[in-house]
N, C-alpha and C. Protein backbone atom coordinates (compact mmCIF):
# COMPACT_ATOMS: atom_id res chain seq x y z
N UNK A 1 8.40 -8.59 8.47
CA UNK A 1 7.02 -8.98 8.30
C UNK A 1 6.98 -10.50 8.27
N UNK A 2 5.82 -11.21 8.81
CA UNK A 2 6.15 -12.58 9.39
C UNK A 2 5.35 -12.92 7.64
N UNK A 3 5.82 -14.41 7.00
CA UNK A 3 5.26 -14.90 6.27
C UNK A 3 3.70 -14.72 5.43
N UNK A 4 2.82 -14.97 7.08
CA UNK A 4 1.34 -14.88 7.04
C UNK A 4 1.02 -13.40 6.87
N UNK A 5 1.82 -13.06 6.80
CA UNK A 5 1.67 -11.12 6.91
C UNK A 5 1.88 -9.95 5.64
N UNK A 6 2.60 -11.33 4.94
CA UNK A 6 3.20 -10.72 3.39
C UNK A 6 2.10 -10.89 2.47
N UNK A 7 1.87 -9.19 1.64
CA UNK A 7 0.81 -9.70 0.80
C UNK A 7 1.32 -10.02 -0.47
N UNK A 8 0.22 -10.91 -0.57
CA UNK A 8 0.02 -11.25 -2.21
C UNK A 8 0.49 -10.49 -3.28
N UNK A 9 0.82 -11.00 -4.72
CA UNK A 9 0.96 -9.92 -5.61
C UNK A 9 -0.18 -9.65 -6.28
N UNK A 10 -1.74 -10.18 -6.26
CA UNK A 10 -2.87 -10.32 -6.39
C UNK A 10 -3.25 -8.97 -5.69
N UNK A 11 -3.02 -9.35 -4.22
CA UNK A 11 -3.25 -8.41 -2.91
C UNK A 11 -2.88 -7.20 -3.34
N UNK A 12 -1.62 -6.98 -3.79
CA UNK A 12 -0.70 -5.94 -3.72
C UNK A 12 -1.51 -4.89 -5.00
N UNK A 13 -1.96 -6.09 -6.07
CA UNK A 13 -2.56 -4.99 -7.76
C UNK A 13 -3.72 -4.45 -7.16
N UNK A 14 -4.89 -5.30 -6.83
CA UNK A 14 -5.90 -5.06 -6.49
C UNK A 14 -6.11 -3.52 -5.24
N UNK A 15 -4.67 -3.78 -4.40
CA UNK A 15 -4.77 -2.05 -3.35
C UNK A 15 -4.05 -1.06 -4.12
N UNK A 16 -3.07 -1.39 -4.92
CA UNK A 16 -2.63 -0.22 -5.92
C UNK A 16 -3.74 0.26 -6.82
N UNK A 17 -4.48 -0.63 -7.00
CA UNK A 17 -5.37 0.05 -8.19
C UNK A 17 -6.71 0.78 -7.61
N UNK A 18 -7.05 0.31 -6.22
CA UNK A 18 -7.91 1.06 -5.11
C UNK A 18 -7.07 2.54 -5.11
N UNK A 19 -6.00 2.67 -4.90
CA UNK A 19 -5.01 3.81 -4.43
C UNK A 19 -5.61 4.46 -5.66
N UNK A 20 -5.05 4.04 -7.07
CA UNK A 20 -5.00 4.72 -8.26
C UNK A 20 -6.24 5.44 -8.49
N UNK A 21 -7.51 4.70 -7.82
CA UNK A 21 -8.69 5.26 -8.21
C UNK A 21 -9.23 6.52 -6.92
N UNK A 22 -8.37 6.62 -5.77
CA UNK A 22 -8.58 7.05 -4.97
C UNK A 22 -7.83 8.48 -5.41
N UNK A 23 -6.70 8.48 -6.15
CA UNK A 23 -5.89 9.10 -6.43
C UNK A 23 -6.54 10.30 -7.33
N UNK A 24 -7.28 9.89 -8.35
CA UNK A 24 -7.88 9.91 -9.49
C UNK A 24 -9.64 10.90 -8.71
N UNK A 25 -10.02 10.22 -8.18
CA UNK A 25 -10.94 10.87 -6.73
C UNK A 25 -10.33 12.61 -6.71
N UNK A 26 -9.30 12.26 -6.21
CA UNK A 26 -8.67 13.53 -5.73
C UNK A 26 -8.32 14.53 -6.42
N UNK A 27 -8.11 13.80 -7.44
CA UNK A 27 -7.38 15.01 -8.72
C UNK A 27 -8.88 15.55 -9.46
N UNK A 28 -9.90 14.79 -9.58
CA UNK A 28 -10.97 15.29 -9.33
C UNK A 28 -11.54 16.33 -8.64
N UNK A 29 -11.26 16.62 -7.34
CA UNK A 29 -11.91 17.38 -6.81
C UNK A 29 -10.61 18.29 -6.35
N UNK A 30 -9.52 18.18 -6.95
CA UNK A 30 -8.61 19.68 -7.20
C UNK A 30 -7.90 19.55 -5.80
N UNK A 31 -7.68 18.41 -5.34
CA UNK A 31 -7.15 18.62 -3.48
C UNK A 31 -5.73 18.06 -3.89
N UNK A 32 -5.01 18.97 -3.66
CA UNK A 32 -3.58 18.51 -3.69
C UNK A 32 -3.10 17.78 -2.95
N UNK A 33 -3.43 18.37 -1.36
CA UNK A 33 -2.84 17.35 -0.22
C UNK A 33 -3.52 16.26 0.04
N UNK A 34 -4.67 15.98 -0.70
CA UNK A 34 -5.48 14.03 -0.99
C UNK A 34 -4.77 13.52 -1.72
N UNK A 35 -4.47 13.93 -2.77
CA UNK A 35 -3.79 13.35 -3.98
C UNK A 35 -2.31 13.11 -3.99
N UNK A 36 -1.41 14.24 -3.49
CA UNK A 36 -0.26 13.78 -3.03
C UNK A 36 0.32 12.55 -1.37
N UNK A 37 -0.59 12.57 -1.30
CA UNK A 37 -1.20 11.21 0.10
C UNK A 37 -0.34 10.29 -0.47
N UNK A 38 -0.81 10.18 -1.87
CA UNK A 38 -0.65 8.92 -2.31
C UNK A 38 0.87 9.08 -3.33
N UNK A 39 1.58 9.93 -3.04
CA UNK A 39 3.16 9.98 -3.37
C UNK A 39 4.15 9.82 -2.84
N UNK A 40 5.10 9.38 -3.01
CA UNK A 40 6.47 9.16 -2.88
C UNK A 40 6.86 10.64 -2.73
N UNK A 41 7.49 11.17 -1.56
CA UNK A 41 8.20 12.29 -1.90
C UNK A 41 9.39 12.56 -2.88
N UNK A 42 9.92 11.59 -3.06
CA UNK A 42 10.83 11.22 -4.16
C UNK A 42 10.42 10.61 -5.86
N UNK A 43 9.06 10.87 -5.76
CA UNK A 43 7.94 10.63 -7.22
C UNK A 43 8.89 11.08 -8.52
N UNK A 44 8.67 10.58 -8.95
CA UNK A 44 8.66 11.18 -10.55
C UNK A 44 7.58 11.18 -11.39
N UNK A 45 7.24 12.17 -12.25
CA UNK A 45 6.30 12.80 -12.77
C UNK A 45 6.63 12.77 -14.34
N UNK A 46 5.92 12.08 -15.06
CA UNK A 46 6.40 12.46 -16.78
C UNK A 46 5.23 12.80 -17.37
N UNK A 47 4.93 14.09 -18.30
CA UNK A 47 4.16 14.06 -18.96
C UNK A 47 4.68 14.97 -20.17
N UNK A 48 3.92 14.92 -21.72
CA UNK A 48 4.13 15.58 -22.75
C UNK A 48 4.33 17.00 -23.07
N UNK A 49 3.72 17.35 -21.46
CA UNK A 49 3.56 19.00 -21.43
C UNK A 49 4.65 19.64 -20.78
N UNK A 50 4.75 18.55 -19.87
CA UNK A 50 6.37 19.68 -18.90
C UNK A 50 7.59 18.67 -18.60
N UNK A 51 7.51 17.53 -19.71
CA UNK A 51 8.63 16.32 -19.60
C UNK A 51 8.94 15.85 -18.03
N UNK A 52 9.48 15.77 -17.45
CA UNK A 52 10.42 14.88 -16.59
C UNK A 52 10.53 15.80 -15.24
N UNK A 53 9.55 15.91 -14.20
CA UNK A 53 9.72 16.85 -12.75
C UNK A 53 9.55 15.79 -11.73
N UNK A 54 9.85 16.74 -10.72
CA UNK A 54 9.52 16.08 -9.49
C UNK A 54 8.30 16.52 -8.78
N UNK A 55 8.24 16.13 -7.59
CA UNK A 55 6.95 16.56 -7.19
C UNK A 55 6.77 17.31 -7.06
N UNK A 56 7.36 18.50 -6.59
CA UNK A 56 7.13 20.45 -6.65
C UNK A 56 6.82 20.66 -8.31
N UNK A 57 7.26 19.57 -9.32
CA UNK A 57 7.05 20.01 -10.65
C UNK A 57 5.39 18.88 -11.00
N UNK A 58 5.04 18.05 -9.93
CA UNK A 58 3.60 17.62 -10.03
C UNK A 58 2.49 19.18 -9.63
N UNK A 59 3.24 19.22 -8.88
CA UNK A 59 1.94 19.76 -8.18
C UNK A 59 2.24 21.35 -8.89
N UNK A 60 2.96 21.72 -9.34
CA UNK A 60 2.60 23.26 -10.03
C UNK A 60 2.44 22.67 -11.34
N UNK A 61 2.54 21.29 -11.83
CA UNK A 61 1.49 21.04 -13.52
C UNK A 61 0.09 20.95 -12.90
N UNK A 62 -0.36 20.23 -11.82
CA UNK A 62 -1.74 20.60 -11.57
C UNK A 62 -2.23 21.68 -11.21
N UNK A 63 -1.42 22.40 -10.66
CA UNK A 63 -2.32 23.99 -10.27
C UNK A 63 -2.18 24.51 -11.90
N UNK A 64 -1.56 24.66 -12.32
CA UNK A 64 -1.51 25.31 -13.79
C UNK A 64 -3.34 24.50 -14.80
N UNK A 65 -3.17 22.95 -14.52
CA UNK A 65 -4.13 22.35 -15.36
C UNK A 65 -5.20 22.54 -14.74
N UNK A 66 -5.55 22.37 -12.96
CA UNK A 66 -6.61 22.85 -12.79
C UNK A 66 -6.83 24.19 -12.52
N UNK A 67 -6.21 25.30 -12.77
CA UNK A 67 -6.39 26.47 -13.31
C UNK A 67 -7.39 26.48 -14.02
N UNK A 68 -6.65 25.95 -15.47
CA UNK A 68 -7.16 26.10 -16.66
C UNK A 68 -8.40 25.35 -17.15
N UNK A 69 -8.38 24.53 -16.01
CA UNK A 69 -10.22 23.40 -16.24
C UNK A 69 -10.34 23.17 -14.94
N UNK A 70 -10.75 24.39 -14.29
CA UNK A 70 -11.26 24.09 -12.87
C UNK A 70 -12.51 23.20 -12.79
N UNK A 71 -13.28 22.67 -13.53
CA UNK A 71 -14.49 22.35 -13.25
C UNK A 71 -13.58 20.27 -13.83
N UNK A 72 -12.33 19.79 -14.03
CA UNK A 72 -12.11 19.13 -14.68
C UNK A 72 -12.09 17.93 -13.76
N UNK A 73 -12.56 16.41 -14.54
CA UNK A 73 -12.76 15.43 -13.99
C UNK A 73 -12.09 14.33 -14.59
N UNK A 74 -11.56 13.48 -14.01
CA UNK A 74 -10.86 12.49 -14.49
C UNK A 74 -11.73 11.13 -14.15
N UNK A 75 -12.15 10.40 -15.72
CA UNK A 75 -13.05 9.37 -15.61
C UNK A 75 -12.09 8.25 -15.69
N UNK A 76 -12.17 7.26 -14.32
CA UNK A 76 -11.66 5.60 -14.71
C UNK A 76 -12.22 5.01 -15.62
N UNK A 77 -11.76 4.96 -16.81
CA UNK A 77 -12.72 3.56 -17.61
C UNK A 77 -12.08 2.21 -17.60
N UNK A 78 -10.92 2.13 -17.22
CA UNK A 78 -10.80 1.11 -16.39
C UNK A 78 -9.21 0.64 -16.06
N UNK A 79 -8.89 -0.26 -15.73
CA UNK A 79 -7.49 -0.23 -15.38
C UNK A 79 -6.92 -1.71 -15.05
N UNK A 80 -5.39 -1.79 -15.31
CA UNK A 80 -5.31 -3.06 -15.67
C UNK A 80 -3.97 -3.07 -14.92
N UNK A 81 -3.83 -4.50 -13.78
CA UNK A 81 -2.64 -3.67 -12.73
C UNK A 81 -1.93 -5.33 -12.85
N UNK A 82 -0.24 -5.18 -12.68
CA UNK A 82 0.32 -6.19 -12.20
C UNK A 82 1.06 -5.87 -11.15
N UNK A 83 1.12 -6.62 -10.05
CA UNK A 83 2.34 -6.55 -9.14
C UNK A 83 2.45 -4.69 -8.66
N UNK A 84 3.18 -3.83 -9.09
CA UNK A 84 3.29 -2.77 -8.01
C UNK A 84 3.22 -1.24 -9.30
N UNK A 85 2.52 -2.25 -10.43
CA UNK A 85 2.11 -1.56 -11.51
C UNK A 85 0.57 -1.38 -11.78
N UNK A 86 0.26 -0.07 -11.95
CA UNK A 86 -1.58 0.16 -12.43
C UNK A 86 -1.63 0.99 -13.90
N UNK A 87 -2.03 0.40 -14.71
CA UNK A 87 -2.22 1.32 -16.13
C UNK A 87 -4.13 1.55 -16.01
N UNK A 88 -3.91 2.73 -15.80
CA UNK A 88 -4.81 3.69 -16.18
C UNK A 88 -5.58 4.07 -17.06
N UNK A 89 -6.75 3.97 -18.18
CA UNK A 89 -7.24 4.55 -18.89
C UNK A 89 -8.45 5.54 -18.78
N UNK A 90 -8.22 6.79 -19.11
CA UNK A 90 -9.34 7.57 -17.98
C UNK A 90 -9.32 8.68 -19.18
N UNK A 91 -10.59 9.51 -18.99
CA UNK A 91 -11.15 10.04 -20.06
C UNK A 91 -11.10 11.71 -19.24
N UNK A 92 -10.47 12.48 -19.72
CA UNK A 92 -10.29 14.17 -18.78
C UNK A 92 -11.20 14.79 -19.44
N UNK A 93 -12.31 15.19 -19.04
CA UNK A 93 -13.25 16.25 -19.26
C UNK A 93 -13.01 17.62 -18.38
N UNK A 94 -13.50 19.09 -19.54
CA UNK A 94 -13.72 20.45 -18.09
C UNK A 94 -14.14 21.15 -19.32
N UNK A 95 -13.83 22.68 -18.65
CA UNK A 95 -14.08 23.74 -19.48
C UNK A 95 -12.73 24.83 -19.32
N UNK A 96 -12.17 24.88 -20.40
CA UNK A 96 -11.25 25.99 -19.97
C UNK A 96 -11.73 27.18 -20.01
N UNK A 97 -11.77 27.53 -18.82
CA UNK A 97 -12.22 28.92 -18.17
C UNK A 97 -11.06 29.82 -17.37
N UNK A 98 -9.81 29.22 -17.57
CA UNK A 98 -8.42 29.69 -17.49
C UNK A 98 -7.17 29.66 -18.28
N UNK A 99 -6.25 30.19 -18.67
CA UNK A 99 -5.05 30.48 -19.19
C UNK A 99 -4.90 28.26 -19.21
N UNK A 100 -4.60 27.86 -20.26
CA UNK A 100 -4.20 26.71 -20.46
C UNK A 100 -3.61 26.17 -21.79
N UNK A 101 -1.92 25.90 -21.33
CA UNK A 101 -1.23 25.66 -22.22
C UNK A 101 -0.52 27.07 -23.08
N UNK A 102 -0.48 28.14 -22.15
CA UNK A 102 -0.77 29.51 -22.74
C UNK A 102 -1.86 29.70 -23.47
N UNK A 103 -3.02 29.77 -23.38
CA UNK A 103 -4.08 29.92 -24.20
C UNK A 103 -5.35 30.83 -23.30
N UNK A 104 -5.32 31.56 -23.49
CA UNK A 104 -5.85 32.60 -22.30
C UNK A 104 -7.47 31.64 -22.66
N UNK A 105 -8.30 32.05 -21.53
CA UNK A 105 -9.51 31.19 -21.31
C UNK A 105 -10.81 31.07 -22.66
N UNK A 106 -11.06 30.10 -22.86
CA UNK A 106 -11.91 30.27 -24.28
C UNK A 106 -13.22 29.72 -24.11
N UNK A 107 -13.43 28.90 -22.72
CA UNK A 107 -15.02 28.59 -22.24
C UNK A 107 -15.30 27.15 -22.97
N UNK A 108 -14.38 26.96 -23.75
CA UNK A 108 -14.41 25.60 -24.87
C UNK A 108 -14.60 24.24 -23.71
N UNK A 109 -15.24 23.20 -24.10
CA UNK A 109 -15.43 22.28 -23.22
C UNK A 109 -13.80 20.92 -24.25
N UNK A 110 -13.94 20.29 -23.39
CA UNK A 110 -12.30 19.65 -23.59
C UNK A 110 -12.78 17.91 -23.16
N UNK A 111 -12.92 16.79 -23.91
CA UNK A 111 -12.68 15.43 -23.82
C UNK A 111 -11.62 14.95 -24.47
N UNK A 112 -10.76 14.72 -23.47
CA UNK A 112 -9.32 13.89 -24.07
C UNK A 112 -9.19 12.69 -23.36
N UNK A 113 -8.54 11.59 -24.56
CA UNK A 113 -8.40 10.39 -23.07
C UNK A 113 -6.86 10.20 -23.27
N UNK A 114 -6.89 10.06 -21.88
CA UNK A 114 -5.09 10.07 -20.92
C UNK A 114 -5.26 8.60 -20.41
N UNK A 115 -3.54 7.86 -21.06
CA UNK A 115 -3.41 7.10 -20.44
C UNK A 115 -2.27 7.05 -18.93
N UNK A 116 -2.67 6.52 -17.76
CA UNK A 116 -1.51 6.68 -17.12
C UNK A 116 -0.81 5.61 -16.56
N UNK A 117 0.31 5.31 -16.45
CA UNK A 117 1.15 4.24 -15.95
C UNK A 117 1.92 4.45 -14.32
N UNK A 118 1.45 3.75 -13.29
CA UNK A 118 1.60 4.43 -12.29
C UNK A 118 2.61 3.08 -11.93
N UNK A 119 3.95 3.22 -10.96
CA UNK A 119 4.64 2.47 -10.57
C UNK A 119 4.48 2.95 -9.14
N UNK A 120 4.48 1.82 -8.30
CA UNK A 120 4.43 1.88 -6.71
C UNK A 120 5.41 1.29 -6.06
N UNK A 121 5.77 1.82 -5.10
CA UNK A 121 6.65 1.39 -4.39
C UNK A 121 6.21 1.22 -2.53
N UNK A 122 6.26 0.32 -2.33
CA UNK A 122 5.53 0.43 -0.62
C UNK A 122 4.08 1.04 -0.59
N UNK A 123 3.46 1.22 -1.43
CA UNK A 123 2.26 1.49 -1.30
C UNK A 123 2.19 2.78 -1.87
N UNK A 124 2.90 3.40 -2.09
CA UNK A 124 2.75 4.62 -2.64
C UNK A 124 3.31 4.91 -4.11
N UNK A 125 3.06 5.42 -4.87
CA UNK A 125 3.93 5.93 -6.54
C UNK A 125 5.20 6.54 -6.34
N UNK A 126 5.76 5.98 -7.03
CA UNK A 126 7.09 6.19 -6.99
C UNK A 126 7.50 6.62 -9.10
N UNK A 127 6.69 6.12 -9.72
CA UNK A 127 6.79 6.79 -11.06
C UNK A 127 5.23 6.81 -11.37
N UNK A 128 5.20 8.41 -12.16
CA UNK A 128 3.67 8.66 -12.21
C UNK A 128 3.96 9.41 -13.90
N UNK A 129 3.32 7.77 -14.79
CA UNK A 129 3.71 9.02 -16.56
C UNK A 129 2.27 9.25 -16.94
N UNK A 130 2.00 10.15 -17.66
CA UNK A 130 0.97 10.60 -18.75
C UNK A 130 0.77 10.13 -20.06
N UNK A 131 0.31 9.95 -20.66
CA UNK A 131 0.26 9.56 -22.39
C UNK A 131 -1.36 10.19 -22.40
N UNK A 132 -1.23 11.20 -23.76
CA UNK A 132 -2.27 11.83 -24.02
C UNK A 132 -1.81 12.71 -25.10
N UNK A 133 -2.91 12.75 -25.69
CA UNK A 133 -2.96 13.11 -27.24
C UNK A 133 -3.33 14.76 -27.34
N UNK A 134 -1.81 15.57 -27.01
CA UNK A 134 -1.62 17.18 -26.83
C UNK A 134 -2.67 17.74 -27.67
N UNK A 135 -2.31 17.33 -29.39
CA UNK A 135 -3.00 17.91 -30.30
C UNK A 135 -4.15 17.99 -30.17
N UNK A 136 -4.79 17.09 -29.97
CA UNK A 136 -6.53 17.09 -29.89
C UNK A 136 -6.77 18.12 -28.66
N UNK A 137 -5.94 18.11 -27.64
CA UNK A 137 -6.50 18.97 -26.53
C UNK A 137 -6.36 20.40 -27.43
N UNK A 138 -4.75 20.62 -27.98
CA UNK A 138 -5.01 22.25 -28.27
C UNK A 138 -6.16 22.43 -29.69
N UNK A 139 -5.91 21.44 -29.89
CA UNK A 139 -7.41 21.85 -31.23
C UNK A 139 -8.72 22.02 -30.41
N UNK A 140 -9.00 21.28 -29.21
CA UNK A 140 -10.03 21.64 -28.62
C UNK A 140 -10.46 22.84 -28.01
N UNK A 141 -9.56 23.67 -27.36
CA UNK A 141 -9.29 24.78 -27.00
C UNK A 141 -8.90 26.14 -27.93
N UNK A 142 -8.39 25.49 -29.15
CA UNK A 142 -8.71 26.49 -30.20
C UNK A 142 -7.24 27.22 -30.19
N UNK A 143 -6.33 26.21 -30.14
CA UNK A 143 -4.97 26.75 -30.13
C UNK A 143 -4.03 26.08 -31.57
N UNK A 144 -4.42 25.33 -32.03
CA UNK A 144 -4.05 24.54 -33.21
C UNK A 144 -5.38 23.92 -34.22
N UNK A 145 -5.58 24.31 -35.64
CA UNK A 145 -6.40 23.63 -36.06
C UNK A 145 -5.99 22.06 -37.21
């Protein structure tokens, strides 16, 4: 890539964090193959619920979560990016109207806020973690009081 051609690390936060919200779009509207667009086939995936997978272990935690909150939306409230890093703060609303977390369906409506830390590599995620507060979700759903 010639000099004039190399982007910025300005350049670089500002399209990762377009990606992140595009990403976020997708997981929204439950489309796997939008949302994995934007992966590394070699991704890594961390979250509190199913620790440490790869991407066959992304995409069967989302069919399992949007199972369980098919109607579920992931709100940007906003996001704060350096270099080939985007942190995430986004607010998950739905209704579990499916088996979630083992918890057979309870119609309960669910606001949790998830933080996420997305690492990119060439334009795409290459580490994708979760941070989110389990307890409050299963107290919401009526699995822990």
């Amino acid at each position: 890539m010639a000099i004039a051609q190399q982007q910025k690390p300005t350049d670089r936060a500002t399209s990762n964090t377009n990606d992140f919200r595009a990403a976020m779009s997708a997981a929204s509207a439950r489309d796997h193959d939008r949302f994995e667009a934007h992966l590394r086939d070699d991704v890594t995936f961390i979250n509190p619920m199913v620790g440490t997978v790869d991407k066959a272990g992304f995409r069967a935690f989302h069919t399992g979560l949007w199972t369980g909150l098919p109607d579920i939306n992931y709100k940007v409230e906003r996001t704060v990016s350096e270099g080939d890093t985007v942190v995430g703060e986004c607010t998950v609303t739905g209704t579990q109207r499916g088996e979630l977390a083992g918890v057979p369906a309870t119609n309960k409506s669910v606001k949790v806020p998830v933080t996420f830390i997305v690492d990119y590599e060439n334009g795409k995620v290459k580490r994708w973690s979760s941070y989110l507060d389990t307890a409050t979700l299963l107290r919401q759903i009526g699995a822990m009081k």
